[in-house]
C-alpha atoms as a PDB file:
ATOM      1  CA  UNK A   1     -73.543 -36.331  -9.455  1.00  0.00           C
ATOM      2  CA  UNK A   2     -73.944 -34.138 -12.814  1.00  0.00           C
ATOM      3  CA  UNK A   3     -74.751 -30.724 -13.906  1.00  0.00           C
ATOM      4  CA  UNK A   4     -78.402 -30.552 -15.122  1.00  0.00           C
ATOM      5  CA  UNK A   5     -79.505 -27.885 -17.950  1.00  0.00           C
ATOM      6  CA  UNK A   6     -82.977 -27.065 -18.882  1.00  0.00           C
ATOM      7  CA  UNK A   7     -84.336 -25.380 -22.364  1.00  0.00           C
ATOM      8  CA  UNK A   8     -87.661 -24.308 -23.464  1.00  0.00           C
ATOM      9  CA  UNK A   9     -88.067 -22.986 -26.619  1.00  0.00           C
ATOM     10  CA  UNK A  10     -91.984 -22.814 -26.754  1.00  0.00           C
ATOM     11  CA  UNK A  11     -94.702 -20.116 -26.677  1.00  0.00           C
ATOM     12  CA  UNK A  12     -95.740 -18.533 -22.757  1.00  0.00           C
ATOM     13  CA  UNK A  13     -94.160 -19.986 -19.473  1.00  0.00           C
ATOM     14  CA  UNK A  14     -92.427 -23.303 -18.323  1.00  0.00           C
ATOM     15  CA  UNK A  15     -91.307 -24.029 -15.217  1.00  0.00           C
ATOM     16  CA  UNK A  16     -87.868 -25.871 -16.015  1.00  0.00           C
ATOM     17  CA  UNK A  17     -86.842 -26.216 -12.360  1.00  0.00           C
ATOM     18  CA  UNK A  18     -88.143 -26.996  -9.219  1.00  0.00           C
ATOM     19  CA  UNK A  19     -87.210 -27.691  -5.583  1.00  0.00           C
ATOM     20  CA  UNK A  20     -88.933 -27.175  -2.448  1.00  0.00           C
ATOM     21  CA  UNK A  21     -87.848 -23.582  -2.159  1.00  0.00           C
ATOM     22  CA  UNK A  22     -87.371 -21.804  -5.359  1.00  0.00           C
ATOM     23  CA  UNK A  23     -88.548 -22.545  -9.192  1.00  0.00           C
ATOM     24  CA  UNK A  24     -87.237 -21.139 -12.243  1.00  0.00           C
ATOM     25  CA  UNK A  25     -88.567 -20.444 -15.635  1.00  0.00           C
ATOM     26  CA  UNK A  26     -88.084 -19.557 -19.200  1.00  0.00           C
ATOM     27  CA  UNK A  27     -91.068 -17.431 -20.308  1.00  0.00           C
ATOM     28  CA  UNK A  28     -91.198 -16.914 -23.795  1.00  0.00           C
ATOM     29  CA  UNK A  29     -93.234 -14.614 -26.006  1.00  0.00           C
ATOM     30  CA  UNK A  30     -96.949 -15.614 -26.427  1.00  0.00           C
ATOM     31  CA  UNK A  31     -99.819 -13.716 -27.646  1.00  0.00           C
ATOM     32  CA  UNK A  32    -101.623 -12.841 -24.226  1.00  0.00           C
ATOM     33  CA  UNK A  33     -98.152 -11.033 -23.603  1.00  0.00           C
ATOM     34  CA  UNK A  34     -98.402  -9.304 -27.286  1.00  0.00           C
ATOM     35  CA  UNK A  35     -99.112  -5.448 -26.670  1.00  0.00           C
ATOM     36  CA  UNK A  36    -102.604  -6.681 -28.763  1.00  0.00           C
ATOM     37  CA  UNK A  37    -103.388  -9.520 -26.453  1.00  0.00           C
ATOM     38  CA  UNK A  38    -102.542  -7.876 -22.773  1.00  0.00           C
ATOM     39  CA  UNK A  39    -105.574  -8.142 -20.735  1.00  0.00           C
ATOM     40  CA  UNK A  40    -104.782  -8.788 -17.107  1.00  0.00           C
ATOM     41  CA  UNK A  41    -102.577  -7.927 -14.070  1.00  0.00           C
ATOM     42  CA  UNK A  42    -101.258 -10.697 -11.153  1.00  0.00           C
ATOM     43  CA  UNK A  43    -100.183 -10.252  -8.395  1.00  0.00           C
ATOM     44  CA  UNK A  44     -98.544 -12.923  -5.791  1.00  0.00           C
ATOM     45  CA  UNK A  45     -99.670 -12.501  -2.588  1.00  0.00           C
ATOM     46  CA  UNK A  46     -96.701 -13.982  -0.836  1.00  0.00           C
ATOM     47  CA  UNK A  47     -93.316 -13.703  -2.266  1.00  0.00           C
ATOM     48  CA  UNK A  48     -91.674 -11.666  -4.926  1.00  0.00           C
ATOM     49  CA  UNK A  49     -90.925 -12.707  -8.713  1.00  0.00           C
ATOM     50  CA  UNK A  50     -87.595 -11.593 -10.334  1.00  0.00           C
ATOM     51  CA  UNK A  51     -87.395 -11.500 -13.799  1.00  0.00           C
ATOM     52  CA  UNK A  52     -84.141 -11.153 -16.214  1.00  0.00           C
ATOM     53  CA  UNK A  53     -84.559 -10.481 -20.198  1.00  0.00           C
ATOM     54  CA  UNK A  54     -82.110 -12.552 -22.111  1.00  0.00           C
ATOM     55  CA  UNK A  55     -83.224 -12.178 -25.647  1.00  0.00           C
ATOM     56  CA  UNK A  56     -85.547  -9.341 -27.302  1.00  0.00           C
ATOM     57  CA  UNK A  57     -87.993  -7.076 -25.652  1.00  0.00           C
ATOM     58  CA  UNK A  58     -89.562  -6.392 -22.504  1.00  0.00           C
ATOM     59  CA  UNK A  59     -91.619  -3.961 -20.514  1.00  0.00           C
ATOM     60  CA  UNK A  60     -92.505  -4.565 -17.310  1.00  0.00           C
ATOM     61  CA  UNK A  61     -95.890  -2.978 -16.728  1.00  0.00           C
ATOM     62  CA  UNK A  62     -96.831  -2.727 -13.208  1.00  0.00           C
ATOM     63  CA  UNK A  63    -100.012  -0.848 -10.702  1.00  0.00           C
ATOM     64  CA  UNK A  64     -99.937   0.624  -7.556  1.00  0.00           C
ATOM     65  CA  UNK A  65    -103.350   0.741  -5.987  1.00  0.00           C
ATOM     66  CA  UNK A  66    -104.449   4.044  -4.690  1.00  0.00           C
ATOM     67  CA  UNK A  67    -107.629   4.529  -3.034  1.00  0.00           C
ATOM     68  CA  UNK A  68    -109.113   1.543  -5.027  1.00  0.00           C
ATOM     69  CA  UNK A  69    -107.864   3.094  -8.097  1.00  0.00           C
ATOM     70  CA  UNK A  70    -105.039   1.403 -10.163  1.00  0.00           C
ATOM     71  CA  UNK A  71    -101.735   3.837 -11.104  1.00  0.00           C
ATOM     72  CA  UNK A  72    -100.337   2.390 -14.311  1.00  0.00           C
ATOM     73  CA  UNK A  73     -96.687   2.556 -15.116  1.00  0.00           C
ATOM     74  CA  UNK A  74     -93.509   0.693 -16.969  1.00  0.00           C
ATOM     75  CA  UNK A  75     -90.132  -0.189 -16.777  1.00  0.00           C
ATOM     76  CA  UNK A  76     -88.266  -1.214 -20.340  1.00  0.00           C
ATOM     77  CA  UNK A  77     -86.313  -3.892 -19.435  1.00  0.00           C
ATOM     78  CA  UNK A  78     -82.696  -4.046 -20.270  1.00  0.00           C
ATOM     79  CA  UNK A  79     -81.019  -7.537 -20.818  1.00  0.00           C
ATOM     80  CA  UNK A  80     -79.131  -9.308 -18.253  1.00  0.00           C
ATOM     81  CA  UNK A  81     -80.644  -7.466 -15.200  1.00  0.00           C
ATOM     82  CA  UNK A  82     -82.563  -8.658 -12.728  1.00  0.00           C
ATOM     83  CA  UNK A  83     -85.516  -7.208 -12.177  1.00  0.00           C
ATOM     84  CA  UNK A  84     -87.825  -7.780  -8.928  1.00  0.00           C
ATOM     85  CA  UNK A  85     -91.254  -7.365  -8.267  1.00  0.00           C
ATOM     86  CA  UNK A  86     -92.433  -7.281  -4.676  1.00  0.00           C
ATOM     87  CA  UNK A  87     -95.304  -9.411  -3.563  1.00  0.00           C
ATOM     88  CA  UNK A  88     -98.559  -7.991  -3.689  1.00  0.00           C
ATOM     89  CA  UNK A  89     -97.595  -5.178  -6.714  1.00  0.00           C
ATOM     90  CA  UNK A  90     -99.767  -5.832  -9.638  1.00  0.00           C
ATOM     91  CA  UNK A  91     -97.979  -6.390 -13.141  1.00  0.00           C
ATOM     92  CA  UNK A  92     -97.491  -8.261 -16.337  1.00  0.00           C
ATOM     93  CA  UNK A  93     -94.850  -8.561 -18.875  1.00  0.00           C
ATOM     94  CA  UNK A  94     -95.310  -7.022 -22.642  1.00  0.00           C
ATOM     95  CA  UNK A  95     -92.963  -8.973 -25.332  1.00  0.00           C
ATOM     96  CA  UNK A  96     -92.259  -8.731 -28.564  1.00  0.00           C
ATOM     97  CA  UNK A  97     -91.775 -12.637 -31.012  1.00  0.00           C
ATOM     98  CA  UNK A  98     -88.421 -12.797 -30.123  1.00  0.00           C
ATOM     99  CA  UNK A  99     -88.602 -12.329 -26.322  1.00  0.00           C
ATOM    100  CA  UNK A 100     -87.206 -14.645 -23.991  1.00  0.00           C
ATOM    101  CA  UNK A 101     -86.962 -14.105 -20.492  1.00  0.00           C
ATOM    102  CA  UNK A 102     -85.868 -16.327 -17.302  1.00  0.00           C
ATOM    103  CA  UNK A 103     -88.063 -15.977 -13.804  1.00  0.00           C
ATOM    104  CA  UNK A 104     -87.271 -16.841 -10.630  1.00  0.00           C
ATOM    105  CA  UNK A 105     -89.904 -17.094  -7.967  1.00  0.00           C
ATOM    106  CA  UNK A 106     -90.978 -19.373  -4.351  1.00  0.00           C
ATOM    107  CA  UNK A 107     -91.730 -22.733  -5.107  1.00  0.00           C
ATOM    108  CA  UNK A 108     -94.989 -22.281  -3.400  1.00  0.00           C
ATOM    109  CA  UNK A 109     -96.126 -19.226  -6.113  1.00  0.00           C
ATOM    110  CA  UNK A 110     -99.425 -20.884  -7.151  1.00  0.00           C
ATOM    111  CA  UNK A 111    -102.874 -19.712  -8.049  1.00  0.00           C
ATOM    112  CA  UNK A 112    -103.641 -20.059  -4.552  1.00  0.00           C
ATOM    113  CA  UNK A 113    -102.061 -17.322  -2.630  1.00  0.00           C
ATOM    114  CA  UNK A 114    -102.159 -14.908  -6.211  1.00  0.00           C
ATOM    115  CA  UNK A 115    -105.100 -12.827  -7.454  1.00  0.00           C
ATOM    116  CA  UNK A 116    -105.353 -11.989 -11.378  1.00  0.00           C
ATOM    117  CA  UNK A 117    -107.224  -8.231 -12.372  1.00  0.00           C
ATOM    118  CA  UNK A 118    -108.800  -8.385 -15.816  1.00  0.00           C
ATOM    119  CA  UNK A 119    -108.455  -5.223 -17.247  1.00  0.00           C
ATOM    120  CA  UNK A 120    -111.322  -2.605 -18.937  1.00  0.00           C
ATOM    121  CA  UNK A 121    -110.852  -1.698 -22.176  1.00  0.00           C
ATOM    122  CA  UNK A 122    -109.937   1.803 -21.106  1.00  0.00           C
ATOM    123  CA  UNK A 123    -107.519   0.335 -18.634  1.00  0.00           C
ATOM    124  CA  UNK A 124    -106.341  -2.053 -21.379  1.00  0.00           C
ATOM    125  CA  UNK A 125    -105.522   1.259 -23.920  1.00  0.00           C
ATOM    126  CA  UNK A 126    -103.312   3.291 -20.896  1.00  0.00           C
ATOM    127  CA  UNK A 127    -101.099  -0.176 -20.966  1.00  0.00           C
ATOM    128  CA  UNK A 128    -100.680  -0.301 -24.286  1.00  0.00           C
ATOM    129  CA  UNK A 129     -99.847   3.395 -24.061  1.00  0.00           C
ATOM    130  CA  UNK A 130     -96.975   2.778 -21.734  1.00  0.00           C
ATOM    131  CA  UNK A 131     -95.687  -0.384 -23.735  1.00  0.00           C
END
């Protein structure tokens, strides 16, 4: 037996590890995560997603929905804290060029039981107001 590592030094998301309950990742700056290029929420419909900054900057942006409207609001990361976001809460990450983050969700987190909200423009400008 021997100690496995795992690096990924590209742009966006990879999944670096994998077993049949839990999967982490190393999520990386890329320009849909830019304060220019935000335009969407998730949300995962079953299980949370923790997320701990390791390298640059971070804000968590996340929406509460009230009465079919969406509440905006953000958290600025700090680095080396873990940081979890309940299942079903809407959210994205903001980063900066230098960011580099690792995420830990269920192994089952798939397209499947998660919804995405594109954003309106004025929706997209109170984001960018709180990053």
């Amino acid at each position: 037996m021997k100690i496995e590592k795992y690096i990924f030094d590209g742009e966006g998301m990879n999944r670096v590890f994998e077993n049949e309950k839990w999967t982490v990742g190393i999520k990386n700056w890329k320009p849909a995560n830019d304060v220019t290029g935000i335009d969407c929420l998730e949300r995962h419909n079953q299980t949370d997603e923790l997320f701990v900054l390791l390298e640059g900057s971070c804000t968590l942006i996340f929406a509460n929905e009230i009465n079919g409207e969406h509440q905006f609001e953000a958290v600025k990361m700090e680095k080396n804290k873990v940081y979890n976001i309940p299942a079903t809460l809407w959210h994205n990450t903001i980063t900066k060029k230098d960011t580099k983050m690792v995420l830990i969700e269920d192994s089952n987190t798939s397209m499947d039981n998660s919804d995405i909200l594109t954003l309106t423009k004025e929706q997209i400008m109170k984001v960018q107001a709180l990053a």
